[in-house]
PDB file of N, CA and C in Angstrom:
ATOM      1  N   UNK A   1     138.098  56.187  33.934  1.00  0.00           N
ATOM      2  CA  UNK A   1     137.985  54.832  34.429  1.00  0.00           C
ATOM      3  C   UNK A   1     137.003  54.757  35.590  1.00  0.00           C
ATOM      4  N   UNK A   2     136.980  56.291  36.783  1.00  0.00           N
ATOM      5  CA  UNK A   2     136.125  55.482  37.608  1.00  0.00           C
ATOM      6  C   UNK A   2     134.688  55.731  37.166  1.00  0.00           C
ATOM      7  N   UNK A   3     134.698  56.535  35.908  1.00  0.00           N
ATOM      8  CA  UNK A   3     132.835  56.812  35.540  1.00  0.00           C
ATOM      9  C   UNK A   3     132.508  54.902  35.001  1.00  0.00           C
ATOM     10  N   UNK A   4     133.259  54.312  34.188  1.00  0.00           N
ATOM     11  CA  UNK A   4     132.715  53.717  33.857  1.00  0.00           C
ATOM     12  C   UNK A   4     132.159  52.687  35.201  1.00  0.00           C
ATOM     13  N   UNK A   5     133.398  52.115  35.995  1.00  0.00           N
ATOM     14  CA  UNK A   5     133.385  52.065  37.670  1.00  0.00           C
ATOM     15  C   UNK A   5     131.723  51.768  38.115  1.00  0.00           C
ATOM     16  N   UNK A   6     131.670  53.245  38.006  1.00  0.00           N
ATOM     17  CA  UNK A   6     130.236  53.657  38.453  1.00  0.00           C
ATOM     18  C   UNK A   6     129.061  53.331  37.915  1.00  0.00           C
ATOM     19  N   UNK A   7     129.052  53.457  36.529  1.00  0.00           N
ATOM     20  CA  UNK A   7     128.395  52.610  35.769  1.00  0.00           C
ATOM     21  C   UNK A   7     128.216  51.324  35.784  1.00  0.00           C
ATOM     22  N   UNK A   8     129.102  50.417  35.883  1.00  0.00           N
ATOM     23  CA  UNK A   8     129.157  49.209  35.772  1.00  0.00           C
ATOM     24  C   UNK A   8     128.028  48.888  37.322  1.00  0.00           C
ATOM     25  N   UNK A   9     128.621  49.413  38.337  1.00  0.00           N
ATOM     26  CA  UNK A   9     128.206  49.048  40.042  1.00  0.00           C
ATOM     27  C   UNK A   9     126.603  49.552  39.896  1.00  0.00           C
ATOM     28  N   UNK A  10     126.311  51.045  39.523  1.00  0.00           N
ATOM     29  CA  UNK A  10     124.847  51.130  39.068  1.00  0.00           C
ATOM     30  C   UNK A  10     124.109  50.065  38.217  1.00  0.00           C
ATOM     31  N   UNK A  11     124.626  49.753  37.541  1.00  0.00           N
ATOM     32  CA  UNK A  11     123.698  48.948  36.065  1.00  0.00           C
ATOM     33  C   UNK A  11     123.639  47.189  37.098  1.00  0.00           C
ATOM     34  N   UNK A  12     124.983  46.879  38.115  1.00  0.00           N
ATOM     35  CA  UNK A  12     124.904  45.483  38.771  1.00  0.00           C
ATOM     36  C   UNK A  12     123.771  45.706  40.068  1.00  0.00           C
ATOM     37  N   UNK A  13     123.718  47.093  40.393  1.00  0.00           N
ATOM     38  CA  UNK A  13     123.004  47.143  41.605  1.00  0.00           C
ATOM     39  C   UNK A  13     121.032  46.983  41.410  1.00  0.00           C
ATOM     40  N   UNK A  14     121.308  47.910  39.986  1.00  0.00           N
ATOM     41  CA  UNK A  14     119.627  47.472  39.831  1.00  0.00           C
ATOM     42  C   UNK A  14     119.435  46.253  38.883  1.00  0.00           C
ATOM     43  N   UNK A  15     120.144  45.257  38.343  1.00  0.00           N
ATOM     44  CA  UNK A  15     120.118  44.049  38.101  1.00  0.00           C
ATOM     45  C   UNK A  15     119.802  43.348  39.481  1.00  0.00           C
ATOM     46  N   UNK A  16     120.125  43.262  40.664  1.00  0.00           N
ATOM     47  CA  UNK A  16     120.240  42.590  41.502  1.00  0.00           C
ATOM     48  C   UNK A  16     119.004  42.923  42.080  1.00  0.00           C
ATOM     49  N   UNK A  17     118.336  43.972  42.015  1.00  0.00           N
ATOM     50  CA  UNK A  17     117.361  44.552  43.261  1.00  0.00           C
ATOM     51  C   UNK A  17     115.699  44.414  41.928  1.00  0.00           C
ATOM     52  N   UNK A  18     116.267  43.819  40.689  1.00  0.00           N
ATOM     53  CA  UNK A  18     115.201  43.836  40.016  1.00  0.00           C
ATOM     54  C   UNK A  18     114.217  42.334  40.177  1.00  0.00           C
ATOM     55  N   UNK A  19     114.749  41.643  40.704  1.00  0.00           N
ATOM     56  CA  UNK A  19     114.494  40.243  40.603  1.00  0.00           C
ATOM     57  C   UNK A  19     113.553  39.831  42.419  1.00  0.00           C
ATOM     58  N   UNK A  20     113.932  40.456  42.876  1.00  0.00           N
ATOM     59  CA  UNK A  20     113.631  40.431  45.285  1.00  0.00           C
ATOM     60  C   UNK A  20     112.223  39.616  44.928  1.00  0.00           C
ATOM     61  N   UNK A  21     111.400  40.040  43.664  1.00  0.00           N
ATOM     62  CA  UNK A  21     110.207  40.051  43.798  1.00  0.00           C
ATOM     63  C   UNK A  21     109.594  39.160  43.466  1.00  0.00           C
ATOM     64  N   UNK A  22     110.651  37.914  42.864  1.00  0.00           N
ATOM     65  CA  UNK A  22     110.255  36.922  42.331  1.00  0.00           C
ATOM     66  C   UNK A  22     110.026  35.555  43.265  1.00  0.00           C
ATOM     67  N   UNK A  23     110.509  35.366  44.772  1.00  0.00           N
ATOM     68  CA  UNK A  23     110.571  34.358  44.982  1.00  0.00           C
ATOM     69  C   UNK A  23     109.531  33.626  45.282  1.00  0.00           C
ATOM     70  N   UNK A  24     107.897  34.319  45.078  1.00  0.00           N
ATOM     71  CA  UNK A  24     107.091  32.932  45.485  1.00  0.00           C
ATOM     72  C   UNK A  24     106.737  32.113  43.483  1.00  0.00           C
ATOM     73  N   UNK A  25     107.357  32.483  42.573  1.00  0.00           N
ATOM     74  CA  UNK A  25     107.612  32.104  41.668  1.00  0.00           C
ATOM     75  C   UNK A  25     108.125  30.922  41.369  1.00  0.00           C
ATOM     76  N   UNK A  26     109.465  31.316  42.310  1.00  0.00           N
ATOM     77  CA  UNK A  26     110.745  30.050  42.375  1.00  0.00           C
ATOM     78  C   UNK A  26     110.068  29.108  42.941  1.00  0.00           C
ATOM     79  N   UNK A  27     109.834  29.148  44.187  1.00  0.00           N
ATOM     80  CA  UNK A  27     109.209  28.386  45.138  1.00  0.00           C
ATOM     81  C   UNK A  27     107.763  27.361  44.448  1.00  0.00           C
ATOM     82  N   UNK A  28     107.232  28.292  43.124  1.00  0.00           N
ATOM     83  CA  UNK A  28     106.589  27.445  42.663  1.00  0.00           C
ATOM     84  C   UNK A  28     106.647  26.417  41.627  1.00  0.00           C
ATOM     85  N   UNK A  29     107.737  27.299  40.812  1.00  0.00           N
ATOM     86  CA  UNK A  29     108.922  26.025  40.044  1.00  0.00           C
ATOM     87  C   UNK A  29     109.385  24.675  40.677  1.00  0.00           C
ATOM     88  N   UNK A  30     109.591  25.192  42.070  1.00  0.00           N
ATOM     89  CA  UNK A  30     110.663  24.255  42.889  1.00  0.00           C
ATOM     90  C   UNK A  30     109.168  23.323  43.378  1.00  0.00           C
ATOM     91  N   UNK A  31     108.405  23.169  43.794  1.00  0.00           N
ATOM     92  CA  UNK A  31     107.282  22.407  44.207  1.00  0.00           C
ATOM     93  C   UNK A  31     106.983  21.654  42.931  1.00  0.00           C
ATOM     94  N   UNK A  32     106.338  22.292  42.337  1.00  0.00           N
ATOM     95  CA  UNK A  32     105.857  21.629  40.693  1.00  0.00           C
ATOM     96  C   UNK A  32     107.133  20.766  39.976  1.00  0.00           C
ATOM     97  N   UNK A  33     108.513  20.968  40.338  1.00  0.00           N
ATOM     98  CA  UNK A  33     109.173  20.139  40.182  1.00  0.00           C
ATOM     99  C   UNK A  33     109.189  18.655  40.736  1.00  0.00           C
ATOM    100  N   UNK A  34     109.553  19.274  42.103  1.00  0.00           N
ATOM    101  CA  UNK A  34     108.642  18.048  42.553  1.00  0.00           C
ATOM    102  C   UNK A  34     107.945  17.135  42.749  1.00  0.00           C
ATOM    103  N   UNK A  35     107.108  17.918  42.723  1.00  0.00           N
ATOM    104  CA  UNK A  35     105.523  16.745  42.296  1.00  0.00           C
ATOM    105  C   UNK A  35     105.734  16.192  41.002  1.00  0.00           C
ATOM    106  N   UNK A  36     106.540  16.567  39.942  1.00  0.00           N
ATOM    107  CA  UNK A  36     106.851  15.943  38.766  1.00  0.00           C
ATOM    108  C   UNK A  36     107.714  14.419  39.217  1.00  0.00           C
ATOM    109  N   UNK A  37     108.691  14.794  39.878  1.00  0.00           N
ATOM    110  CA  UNK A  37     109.416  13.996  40.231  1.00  0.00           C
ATOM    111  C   UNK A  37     108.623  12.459  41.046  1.00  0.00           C
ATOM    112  N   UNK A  38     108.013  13.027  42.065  1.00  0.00           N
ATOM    113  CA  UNK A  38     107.326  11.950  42.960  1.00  0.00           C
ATOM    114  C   UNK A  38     106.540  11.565  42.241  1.00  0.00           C
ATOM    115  N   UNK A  39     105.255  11.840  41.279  1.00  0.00           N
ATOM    116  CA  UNK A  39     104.836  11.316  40.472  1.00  0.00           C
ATOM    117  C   UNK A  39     105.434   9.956  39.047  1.00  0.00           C
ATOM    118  N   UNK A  40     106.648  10.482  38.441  1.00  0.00           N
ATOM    119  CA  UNK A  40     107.194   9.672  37.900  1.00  0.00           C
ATOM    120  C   UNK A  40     108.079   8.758  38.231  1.00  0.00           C
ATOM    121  N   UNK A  41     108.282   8.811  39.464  1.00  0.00           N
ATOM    122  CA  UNK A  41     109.248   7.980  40.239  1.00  0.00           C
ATOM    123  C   UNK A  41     107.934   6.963  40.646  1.00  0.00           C
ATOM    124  N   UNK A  42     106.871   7.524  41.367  1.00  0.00           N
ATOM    125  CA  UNK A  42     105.520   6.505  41.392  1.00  0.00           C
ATOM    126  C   UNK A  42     105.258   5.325  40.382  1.00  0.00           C
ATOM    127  N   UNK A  43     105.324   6.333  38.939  1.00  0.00           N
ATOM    128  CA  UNK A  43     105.082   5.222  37.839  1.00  0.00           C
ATOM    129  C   UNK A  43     105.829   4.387  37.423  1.00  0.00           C
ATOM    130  N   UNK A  44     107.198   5.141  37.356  1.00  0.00           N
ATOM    131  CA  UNK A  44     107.894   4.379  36.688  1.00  0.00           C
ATOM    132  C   UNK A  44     109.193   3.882  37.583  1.00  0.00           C
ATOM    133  N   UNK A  45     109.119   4.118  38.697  1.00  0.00           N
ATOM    134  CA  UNK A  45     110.025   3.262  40.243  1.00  0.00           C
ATOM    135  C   UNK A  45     109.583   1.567  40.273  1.00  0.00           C
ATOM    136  N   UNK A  46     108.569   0.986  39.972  1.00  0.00           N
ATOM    137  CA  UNK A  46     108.736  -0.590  40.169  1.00  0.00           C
ATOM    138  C   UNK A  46     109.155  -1.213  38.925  1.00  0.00           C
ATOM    139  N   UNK A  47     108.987  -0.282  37.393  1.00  0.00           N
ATOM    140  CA  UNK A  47     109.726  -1.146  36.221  1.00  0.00           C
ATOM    141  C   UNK A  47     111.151  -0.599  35.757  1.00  0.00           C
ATOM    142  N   UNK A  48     111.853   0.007  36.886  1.00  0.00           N
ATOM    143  CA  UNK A  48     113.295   0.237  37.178  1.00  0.00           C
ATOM    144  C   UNK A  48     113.885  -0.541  37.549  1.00  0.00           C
ATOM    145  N   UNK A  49     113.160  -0.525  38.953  1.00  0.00           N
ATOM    146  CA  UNK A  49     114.052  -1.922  39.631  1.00  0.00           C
ATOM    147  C   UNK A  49     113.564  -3.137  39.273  1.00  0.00           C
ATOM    148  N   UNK A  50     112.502  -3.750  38.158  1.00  0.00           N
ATOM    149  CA  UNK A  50     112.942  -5.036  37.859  1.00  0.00           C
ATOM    150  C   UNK A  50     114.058  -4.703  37.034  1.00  0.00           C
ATOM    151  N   UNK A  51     114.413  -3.785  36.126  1.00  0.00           N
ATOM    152  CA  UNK A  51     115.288  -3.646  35.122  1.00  0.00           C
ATOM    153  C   UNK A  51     116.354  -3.881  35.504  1.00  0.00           C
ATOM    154  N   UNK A  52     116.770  -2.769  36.796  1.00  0.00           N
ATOM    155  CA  UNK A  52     118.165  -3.279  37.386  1.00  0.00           C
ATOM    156  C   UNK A  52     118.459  -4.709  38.352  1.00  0.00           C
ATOM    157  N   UNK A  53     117.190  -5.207  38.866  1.00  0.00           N
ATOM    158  CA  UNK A  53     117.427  -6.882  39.527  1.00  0.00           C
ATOM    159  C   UNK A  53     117.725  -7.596  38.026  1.00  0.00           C
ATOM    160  N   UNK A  54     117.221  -7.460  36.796  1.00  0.00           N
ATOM    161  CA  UNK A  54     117.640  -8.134  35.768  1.00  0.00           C
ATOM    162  C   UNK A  54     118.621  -7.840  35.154  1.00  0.00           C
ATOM    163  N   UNK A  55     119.341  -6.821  35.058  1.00  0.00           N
ATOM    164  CA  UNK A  55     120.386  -6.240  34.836  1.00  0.00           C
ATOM    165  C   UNK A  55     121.554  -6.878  35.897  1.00  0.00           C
ATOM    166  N   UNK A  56     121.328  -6.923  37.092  1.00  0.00           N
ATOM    167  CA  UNK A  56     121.850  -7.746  37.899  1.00  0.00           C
ATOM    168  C   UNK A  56     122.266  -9.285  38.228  1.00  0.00           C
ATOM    169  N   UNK A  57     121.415  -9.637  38.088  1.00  0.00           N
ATOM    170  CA  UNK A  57     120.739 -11.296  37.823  1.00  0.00           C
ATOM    171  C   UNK A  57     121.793 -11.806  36.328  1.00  0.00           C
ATOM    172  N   UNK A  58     122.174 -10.952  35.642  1.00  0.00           N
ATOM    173  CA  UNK A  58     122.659 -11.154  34.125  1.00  0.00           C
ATOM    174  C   UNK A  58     123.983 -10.993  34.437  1.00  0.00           C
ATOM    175  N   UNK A  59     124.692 -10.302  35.019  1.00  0.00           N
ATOM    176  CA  UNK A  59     125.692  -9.932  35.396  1.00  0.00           C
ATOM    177  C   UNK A  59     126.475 -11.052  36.300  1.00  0.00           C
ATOM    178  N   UNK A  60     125.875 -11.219  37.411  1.00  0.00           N
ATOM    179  CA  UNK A  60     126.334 -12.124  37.912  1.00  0.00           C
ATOM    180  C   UNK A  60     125.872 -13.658  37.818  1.00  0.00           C
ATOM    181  N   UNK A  61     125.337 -13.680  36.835  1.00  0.00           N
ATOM    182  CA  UNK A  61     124.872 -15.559  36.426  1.00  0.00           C
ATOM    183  C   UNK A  61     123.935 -15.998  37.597  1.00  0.00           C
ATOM    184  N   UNK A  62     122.934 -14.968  38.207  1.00  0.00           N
ATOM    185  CA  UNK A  62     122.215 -15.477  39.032  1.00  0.00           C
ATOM    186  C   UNK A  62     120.578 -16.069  38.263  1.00  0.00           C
TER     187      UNK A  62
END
């Protein structure tokens, strides 16, 4: 039981220490997300909110 133990903690330790090297990667996922976001919120943020003032407007008989 404790070989496997050992095994298991070896095989989690270099899983964990295989990846250190990735974070200006993430960081570039996480930006480019972003800019996805602010961009389509640009385009498509003023024919939202007429949708929901009319969505609104309907709702309450205004």
């Amino acid at each position: 039981m404790t070989r496997m133990w050992r095994r298991l903690r070896a095989a989690w330790a270099g899983a964990v220490h295989d990846d250190t090297g990735d974070v200006p990667g993430w960081v570039l996922i996480t930006l480019m997300t972003a800019g996805l976001v602010v961009v389509i919120w640009a385009l498509a943020g003023p024919a939202l909110a007429e949708l929901f003032q009319n969505a609104i407007a309907r709702v309450s008989g205004f």
